[in-house]
PDB file of N, CA and C in Angstrom:
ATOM      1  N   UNK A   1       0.397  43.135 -35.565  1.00  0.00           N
ATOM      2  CA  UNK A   1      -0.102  41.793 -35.314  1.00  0.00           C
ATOM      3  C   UNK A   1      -1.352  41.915 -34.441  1.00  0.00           C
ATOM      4  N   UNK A   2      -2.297  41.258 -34.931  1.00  0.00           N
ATOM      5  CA  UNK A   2      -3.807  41.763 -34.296  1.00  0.00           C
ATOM      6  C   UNK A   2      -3.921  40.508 -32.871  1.00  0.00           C
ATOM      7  N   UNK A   3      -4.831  41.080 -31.779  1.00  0.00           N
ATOM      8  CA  UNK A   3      -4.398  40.510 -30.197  1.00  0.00           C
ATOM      9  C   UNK A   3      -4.962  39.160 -30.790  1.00  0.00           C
ATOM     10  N   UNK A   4      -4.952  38.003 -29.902  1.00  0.00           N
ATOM     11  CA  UNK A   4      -5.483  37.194 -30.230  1.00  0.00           C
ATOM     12  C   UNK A   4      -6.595  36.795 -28.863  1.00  0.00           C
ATOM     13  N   UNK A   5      -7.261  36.863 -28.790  1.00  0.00           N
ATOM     14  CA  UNK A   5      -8.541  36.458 -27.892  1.00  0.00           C
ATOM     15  C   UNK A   5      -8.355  35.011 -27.188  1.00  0.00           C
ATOM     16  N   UNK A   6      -8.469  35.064 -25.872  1.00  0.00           N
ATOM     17  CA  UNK A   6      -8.252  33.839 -24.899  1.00  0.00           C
ATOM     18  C   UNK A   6      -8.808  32.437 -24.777  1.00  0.00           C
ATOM     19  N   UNK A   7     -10.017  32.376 -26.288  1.00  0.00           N
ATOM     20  CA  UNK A   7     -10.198  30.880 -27.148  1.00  0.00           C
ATOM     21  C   UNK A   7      -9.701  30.514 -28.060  1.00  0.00           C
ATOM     22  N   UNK A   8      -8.677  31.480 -28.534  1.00  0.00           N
ATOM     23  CA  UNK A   8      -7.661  31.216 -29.531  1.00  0.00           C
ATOM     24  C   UNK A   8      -6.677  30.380 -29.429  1.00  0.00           C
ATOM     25  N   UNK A   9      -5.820  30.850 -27.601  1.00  0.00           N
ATOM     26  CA  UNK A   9      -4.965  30.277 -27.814  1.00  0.00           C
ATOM     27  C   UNK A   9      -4.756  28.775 -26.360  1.00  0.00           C
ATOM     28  N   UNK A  10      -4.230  27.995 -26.740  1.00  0.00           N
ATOM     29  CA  UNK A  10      -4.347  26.845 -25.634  1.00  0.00           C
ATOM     30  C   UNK A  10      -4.132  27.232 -24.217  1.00  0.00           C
ATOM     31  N   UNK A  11      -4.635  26.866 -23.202  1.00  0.00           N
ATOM     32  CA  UNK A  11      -4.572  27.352 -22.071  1.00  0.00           C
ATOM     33  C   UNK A  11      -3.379  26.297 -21.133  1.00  0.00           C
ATOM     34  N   UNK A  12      -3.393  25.004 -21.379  1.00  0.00           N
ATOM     35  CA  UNK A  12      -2.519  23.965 -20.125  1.00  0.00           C
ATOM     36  C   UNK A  12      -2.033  23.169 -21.851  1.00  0.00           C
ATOM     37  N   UNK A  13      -1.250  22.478 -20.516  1.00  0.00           N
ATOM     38  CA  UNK A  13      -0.683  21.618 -21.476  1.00  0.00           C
ATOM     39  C   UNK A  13      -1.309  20.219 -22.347  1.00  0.00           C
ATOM     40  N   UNK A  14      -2.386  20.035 -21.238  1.00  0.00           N
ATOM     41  CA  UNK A  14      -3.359  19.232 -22.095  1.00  0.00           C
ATOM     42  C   UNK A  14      -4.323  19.731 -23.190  1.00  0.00           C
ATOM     43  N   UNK A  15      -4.223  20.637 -23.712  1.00  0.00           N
ATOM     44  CA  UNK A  15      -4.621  21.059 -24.936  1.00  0.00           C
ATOM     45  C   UNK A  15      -3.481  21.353 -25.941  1.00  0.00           C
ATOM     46  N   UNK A  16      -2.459  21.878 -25.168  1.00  0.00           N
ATOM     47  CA  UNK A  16      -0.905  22.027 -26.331  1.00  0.00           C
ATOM     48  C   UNK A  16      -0.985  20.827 -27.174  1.00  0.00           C
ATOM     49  N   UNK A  17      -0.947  19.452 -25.850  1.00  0.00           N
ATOM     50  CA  UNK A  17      -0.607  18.120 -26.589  1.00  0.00           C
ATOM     51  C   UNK A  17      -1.667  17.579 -27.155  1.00  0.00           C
ATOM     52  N   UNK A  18      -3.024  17.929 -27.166  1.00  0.00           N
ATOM     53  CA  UNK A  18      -4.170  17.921 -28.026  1.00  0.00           C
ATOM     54  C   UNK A  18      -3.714  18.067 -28.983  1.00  0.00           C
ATOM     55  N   UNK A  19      -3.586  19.649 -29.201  1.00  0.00           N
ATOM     56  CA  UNK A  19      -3.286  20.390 -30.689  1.00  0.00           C
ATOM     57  C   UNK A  19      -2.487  19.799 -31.356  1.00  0.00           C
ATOM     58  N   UNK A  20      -0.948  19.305 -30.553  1.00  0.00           N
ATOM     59  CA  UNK A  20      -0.085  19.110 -31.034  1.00  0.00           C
ATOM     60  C   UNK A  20      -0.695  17.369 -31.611  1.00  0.00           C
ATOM     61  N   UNK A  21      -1.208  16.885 -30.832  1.00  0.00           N
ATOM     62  CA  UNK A  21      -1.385  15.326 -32.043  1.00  0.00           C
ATOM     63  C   UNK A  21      -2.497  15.629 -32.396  1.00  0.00           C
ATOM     64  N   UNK A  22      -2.836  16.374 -32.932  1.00  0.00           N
ATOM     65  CA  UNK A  22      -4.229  16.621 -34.274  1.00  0.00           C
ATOM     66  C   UNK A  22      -3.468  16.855 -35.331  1.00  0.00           C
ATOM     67  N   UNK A  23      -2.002  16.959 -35.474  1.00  0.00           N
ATOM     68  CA  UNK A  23      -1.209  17.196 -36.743  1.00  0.00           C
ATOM     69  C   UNK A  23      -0.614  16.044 -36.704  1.00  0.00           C
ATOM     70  N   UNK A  24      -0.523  14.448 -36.212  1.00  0.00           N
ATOM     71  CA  UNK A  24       0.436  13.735 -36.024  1.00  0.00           C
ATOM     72  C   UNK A  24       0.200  13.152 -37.879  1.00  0.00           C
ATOM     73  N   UNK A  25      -0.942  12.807 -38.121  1.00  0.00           N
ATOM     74  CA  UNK A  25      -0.850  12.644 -39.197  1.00  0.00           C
ATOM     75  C   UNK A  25      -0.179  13.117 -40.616  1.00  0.00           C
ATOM     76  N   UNK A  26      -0.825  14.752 -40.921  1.00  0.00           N
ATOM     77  CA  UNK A  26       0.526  15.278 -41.532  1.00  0.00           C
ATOM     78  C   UNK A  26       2.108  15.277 -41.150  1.00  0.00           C
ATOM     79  N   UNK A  27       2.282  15.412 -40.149  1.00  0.00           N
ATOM     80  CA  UNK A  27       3.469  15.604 -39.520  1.00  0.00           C
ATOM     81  C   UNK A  27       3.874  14.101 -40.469  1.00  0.00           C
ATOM     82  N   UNK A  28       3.487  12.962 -39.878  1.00  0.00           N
ATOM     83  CA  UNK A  28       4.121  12.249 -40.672  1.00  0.00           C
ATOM     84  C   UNK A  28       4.131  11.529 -41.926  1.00  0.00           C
ATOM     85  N   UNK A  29       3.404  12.052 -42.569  1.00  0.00           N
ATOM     86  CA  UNK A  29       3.245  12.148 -44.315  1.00  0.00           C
ATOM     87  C   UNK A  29       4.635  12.948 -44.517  1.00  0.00           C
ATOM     88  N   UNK A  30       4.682  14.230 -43.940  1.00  0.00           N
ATOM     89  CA  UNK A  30       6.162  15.153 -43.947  1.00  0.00           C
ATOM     90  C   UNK A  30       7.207  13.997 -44.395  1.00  0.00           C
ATOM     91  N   UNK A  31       7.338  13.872 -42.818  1.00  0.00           N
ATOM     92  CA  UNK A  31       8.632  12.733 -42.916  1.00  0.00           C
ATOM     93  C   UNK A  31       9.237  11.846 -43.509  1.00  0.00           C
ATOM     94  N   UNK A  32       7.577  11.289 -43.958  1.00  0.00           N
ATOM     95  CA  UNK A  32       7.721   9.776 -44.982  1.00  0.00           C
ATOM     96  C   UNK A  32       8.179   9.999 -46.446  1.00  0.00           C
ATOM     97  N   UNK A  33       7.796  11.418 -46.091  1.00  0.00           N
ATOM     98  CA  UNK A  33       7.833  12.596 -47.794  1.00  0.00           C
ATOM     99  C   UNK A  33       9.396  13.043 -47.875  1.00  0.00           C
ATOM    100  N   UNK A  34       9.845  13.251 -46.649  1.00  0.00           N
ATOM    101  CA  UNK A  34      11.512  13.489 -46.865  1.00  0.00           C
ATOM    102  C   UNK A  34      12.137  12.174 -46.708  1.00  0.00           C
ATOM    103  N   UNK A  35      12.044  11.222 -46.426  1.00  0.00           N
ATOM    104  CA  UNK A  35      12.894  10.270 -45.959  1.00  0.00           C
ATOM    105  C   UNK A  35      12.724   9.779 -47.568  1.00  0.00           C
ATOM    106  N   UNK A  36      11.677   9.798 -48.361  1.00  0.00           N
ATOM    107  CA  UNK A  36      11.507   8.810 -49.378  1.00  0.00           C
ATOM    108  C   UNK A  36      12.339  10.020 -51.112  1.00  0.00           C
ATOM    109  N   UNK A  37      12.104  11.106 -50.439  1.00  0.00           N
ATOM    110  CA  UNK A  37      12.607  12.042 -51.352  1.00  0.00           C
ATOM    111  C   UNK A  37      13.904  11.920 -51.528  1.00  0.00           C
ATOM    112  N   UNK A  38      14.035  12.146 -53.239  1.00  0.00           N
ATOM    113  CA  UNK A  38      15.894  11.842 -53.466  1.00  0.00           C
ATOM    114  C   UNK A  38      16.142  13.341 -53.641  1.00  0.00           C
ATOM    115  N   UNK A  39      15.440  13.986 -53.663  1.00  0.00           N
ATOM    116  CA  UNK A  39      16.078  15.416 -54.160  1.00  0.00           C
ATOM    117  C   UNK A  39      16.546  16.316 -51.913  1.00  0.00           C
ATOM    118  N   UNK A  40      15.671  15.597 -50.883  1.00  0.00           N
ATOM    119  CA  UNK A  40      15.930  15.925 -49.853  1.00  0.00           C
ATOM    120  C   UNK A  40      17.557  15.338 -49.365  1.00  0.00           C
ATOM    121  N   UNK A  41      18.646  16.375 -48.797  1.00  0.00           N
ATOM    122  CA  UNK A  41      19.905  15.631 -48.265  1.00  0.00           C
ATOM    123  C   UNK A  41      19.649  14.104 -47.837  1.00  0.00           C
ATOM    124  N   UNK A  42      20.969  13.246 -48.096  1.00  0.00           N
ATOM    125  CA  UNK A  42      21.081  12.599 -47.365  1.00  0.00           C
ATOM    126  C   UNK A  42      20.606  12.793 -45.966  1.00  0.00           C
ATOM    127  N   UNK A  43      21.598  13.842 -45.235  1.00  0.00           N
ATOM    128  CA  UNK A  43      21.126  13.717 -43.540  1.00  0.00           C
ATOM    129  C   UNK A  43      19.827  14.042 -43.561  1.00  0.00           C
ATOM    130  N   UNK A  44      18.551  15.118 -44.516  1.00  0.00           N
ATOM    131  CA  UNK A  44      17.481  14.902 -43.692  1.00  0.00           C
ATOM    132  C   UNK A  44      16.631  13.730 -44.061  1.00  0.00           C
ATOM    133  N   UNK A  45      17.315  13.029 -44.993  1.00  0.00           N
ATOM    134  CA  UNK A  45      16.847  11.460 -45.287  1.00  0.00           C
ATOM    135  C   UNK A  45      16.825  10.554 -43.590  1.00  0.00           C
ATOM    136  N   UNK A  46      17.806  10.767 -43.562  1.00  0.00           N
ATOM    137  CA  UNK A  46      18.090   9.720 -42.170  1.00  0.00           C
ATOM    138  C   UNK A  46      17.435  10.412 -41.193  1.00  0.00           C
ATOM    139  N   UNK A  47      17.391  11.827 -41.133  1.00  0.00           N
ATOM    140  CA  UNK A  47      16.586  12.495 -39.603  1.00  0.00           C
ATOM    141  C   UNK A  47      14.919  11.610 -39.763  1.00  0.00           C
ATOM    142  N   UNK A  48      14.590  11.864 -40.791  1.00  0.00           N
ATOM    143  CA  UNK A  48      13.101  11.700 -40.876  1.00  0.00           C
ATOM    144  C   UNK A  48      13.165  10.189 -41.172  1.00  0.00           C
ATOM    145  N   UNK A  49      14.004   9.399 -41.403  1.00  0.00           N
ATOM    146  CA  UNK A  49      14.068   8.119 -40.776  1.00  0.00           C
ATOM    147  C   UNK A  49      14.195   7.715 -39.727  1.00  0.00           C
ATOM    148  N   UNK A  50      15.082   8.686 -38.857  1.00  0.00           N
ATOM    149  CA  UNK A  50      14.872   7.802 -37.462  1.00  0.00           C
ATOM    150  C   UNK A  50      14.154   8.427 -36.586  1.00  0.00           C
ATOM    151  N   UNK A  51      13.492   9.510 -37.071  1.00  0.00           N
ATOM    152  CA  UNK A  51      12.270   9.869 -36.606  1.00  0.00           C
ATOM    153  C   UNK A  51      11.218   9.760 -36.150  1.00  0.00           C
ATOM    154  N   UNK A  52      10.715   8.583 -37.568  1.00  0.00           N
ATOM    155  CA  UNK A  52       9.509   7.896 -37.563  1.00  0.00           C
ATOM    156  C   UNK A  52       9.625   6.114 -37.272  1.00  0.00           C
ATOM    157  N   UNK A  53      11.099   6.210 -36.794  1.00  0.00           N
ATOM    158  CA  UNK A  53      11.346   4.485 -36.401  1.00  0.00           C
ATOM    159  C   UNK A  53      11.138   5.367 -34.667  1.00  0.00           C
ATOM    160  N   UNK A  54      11.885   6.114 -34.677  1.00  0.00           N
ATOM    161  CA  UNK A  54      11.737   6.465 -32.697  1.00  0.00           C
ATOM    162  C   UNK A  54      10.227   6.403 -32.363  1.00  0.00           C
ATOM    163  N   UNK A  55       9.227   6.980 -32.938  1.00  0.00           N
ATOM    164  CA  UNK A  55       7.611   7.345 -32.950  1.00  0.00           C
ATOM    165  C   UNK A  55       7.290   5.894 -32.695  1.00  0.00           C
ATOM    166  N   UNK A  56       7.594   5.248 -33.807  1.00  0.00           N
ATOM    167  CA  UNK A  56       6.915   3.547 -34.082  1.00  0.00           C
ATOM    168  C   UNK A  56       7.472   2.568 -33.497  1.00  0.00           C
ATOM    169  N   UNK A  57       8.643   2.608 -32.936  1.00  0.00           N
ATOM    170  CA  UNK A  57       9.391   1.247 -32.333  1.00  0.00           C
ATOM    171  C   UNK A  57      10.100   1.830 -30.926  1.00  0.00           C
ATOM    172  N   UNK A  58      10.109   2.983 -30.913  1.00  0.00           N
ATOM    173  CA  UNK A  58      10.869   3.672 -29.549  1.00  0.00           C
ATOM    174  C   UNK A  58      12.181   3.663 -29.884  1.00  0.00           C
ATOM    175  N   UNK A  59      12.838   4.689 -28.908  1.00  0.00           N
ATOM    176  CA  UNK A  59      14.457   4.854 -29.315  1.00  0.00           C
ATOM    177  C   UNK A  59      14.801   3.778 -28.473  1.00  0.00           C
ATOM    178  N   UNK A  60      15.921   3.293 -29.274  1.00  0.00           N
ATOM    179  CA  UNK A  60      16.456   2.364 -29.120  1.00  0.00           C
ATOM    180  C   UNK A  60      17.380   2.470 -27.509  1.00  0.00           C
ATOM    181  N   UNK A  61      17.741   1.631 -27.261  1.00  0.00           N
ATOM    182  CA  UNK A  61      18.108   1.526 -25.847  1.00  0.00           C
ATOM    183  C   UNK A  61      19.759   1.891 -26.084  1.00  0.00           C
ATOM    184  N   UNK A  62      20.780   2.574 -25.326  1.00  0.00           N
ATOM    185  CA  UNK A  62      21.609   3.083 -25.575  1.00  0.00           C
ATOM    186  C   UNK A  62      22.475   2.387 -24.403  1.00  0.00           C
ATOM    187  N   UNK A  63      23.570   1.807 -24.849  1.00  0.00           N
ATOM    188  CA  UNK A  63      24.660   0.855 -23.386  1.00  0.00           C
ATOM    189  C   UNK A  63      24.909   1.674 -22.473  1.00  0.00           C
ATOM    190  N   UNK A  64      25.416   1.654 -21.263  1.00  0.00           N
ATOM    191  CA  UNK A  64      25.184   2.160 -20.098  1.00  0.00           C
ATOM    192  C   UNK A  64      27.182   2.125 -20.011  1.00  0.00           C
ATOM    193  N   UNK A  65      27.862   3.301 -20.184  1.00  0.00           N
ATOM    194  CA  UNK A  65      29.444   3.101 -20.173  1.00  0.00           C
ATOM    195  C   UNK A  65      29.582   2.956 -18.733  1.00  0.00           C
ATOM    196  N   UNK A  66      30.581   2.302 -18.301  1.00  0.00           N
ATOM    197  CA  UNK A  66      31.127   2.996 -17.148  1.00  0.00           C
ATOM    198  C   UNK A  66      32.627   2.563 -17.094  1.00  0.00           C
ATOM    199  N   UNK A  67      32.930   3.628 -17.877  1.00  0.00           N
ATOM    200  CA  UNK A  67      34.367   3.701 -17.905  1.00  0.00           C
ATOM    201  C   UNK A  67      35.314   2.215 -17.911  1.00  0.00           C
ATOM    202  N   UNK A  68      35.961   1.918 -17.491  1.00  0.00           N
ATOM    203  CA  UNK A  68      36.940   0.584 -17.047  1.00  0.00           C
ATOM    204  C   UNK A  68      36.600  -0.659 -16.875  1.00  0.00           C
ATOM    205  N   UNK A  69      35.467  -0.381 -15.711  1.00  0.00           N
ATOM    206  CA  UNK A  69      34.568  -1.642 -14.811  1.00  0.00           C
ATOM    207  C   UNK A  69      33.909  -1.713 -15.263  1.00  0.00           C
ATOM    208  N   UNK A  70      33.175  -3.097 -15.102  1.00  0.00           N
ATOM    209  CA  UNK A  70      31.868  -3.442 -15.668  1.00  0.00           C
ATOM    210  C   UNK A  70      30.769  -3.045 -14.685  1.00  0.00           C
ATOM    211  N   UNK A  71      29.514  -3.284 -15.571  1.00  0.00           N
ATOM    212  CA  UNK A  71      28.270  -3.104 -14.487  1.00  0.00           C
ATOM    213  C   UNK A  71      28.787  -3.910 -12.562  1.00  0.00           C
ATOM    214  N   UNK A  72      28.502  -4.964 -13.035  1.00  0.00           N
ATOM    215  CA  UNK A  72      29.019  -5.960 -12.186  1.00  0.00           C
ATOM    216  C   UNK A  72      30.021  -5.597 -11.452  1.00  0.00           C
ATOM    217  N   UNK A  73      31.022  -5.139 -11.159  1.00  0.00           N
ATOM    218  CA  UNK A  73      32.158  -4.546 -10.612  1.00  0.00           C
ATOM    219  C   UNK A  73      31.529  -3.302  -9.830  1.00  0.00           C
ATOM    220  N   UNK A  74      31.077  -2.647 -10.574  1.00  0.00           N
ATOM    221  CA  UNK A  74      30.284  -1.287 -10.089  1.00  0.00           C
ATOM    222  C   UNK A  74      29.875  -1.913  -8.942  1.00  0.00           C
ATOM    223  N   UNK A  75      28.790  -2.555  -8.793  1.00  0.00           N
ATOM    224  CA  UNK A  75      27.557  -3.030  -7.760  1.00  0.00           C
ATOM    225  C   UNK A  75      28.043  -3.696  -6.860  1.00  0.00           C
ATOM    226  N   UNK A  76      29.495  -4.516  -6.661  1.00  0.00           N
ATOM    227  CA  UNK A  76      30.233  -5.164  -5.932  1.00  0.00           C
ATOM    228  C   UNK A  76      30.396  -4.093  -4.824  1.00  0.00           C
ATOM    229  N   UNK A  77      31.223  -3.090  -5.714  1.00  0.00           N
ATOM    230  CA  UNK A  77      31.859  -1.941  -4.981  1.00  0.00           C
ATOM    231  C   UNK A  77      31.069  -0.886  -4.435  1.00  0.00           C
ATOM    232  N   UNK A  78      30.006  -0.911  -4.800  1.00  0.00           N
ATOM    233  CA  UNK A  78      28.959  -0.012  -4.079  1.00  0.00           C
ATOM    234  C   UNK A  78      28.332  -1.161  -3.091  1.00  0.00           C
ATOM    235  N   UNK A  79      28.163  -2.270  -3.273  1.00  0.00           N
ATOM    236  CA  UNK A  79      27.733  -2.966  -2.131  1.00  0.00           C
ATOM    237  C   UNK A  79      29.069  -2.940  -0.329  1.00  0.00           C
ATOM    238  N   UNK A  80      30.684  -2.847  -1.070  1.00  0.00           N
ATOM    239  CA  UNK A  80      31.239  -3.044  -0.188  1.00  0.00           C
ATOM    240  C   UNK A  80      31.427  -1.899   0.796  1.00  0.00           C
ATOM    241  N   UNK A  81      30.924  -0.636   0.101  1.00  0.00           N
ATOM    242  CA  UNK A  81      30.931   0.145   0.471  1.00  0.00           C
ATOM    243  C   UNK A  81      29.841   0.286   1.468  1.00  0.00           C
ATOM    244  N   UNK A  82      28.484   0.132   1.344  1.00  0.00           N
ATOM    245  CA  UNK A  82      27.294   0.139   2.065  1.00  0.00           C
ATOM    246  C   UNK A  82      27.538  -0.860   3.250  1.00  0.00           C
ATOM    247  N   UNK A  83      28.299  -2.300   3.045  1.00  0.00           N
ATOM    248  CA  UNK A  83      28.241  -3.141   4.441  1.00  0.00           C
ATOM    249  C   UNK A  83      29.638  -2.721   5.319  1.00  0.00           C
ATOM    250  N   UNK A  84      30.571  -2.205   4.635  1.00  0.00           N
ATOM    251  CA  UNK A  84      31.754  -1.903   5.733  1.00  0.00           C
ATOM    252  C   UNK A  84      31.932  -0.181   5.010  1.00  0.00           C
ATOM    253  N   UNK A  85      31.242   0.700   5.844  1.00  0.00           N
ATOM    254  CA  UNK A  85      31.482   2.228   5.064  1.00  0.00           C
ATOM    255  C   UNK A  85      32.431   2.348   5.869  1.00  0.00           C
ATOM    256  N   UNK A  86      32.996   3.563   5.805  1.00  0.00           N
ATOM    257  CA  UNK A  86      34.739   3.895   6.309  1.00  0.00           C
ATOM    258  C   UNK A  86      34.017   4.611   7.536  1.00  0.00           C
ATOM    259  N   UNK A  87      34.634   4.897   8.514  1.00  0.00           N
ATOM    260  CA  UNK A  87      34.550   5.641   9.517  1.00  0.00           C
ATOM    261  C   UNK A  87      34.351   6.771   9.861  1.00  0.00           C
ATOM    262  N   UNK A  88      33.696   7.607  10.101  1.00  0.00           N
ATOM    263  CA  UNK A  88      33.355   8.837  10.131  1.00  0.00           C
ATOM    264  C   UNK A  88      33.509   9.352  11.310  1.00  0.00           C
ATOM    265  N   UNK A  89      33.642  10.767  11.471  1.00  0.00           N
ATOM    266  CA  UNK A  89      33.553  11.340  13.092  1.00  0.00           C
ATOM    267  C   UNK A  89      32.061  12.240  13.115  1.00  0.00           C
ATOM    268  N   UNK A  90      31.342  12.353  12.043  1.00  0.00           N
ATOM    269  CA  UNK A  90      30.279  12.898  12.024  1.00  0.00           C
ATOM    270  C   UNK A  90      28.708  11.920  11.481  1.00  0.00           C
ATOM    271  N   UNK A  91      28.312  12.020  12.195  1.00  0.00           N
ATOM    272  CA  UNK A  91      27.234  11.095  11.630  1.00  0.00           C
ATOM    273  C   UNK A  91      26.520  11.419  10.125  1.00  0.00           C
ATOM    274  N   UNK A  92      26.746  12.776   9.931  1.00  0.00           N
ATOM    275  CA  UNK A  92      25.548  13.096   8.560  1.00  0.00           C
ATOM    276  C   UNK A  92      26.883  13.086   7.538  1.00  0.00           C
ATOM    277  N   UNK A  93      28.214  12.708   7.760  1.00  0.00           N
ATOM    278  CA  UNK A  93      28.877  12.904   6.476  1.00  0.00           C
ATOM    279  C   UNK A  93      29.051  12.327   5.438  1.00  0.00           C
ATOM    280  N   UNK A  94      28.986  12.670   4.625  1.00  0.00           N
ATOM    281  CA  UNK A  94      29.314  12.115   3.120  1.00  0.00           C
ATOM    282  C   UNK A  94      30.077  11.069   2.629  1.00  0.00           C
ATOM    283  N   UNK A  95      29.521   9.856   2.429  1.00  0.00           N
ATOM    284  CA  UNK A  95      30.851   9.195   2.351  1.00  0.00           C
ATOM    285  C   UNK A  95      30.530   8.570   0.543  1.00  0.00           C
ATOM    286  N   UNK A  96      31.906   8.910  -0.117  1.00  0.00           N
ATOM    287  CA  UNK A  96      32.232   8.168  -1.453  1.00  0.00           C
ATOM    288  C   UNK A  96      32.539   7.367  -1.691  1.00  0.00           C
ATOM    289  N   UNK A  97      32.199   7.251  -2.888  1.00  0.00           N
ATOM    290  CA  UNK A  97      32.642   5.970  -3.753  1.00  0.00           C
ATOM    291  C   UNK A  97      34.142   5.540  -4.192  1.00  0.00           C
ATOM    292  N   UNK A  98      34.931   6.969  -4.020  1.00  0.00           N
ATOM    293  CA  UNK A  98      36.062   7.251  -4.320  1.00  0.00           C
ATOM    294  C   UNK A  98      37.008   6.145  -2.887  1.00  0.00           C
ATOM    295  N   UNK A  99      36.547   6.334  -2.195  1.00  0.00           N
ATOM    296  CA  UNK A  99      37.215   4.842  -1.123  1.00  0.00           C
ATOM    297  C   UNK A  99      37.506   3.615  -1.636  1.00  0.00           C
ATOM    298  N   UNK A 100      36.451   3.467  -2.977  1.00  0.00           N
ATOM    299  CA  UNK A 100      36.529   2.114  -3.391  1.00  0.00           C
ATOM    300  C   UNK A 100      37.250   1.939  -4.545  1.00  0.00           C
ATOM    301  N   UNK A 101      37.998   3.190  -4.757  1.00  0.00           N
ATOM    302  CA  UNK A 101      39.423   3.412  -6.169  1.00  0.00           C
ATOM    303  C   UNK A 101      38.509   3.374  -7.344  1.00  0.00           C
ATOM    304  N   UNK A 102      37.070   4.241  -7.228  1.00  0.00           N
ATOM    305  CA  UNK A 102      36.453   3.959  -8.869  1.00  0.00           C
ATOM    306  C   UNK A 102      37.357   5.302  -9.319  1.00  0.00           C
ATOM    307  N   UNK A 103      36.956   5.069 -10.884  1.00  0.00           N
ATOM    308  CA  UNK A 103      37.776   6.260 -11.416  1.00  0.00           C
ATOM    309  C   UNK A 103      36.702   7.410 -11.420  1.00  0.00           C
ATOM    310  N   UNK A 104      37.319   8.391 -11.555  1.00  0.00           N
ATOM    311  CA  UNK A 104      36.590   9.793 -11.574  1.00  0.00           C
ATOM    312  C   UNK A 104      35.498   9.994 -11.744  1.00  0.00           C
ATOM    313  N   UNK A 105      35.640   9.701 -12.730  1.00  0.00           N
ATOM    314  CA  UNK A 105      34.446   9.979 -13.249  1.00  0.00           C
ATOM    315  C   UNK A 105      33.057   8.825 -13.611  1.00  0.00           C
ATOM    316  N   UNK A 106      33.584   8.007 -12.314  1.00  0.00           N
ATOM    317  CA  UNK A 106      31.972   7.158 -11.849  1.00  0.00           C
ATOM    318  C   UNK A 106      32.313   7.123 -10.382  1.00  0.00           C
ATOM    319  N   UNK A 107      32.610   8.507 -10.160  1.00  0.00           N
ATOM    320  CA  UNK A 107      32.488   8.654  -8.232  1.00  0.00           C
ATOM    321  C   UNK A 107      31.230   9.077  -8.208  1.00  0.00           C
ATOM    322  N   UNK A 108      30.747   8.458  -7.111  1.00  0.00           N
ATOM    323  CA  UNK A 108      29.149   8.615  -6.408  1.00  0.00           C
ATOM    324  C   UNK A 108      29.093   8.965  -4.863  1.00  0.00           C
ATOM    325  N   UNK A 109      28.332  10.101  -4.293  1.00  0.00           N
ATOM    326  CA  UNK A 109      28.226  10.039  -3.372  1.00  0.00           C
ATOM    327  C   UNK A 109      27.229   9.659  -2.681  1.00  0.00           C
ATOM    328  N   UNK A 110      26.875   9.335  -1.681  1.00  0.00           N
ATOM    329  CA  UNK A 110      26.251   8.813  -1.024  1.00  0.00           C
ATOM    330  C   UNK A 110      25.844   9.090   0.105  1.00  0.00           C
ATOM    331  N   UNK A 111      24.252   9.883   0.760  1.00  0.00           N
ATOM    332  CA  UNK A 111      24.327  10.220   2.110  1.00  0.00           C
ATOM    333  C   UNK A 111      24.205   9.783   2.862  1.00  0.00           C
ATOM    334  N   UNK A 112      24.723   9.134   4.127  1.00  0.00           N
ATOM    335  CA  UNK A 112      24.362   8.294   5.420  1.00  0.00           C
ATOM    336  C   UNK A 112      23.528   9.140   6.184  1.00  0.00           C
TER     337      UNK A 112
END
């Protein structure tokens, strides 16, 4: 493989992402070319569909779980926590969310 000389190849990342959208056009002829193709799978039908909907409309916004409680519940309980925190014997310690009976796995800690 012959060296390649130091105007060859991109130096920062603002030329990567140069390079890289000087192909946005083919790139998405590609896509429009598999999504519209019957002989391409189903799944890379749909990849290169939601491909070029993520590019053109943005990915879509995704719900926010939290387990049991609602948003609203959450923010109660992190508020009750911040105006009456539990007692400490150390000033820099850690105090959780777990005081306020969330479940596991939406315990938060918090540094005072």
């Amino acid at each position: 493989m012959p060296a390649r000389g130091k105007a060859a190849r991109p130096r920062n990342l603002t030329e990567i992402r140069s390079l890289a959208r000087s192909h946005t056009r083919t790139a998405l002829r590609v896509l429009v070319g598999i999504m519209r193709s019957e002989d391409a799978t189903p799944a890379a039908r749909v990849s290169a569909a939601n491909a070029i909907l993520d590019r053109g409309w943005g990915k879509a916004a995704q719900p926010v779980e939290n387990g049991q409680d609602g948003v609203l519940e959450l923010i109660h309980r992190i508020e009750r926590i911040i105006v009456h925190p539990p007692s400490s014997s150390s000033g820099d310690a850690v105090t959780t969310l777990e005081t306020a009976e969330l479940p596991i796995c939406n315990r938060v800690s918090i540094e005072r």
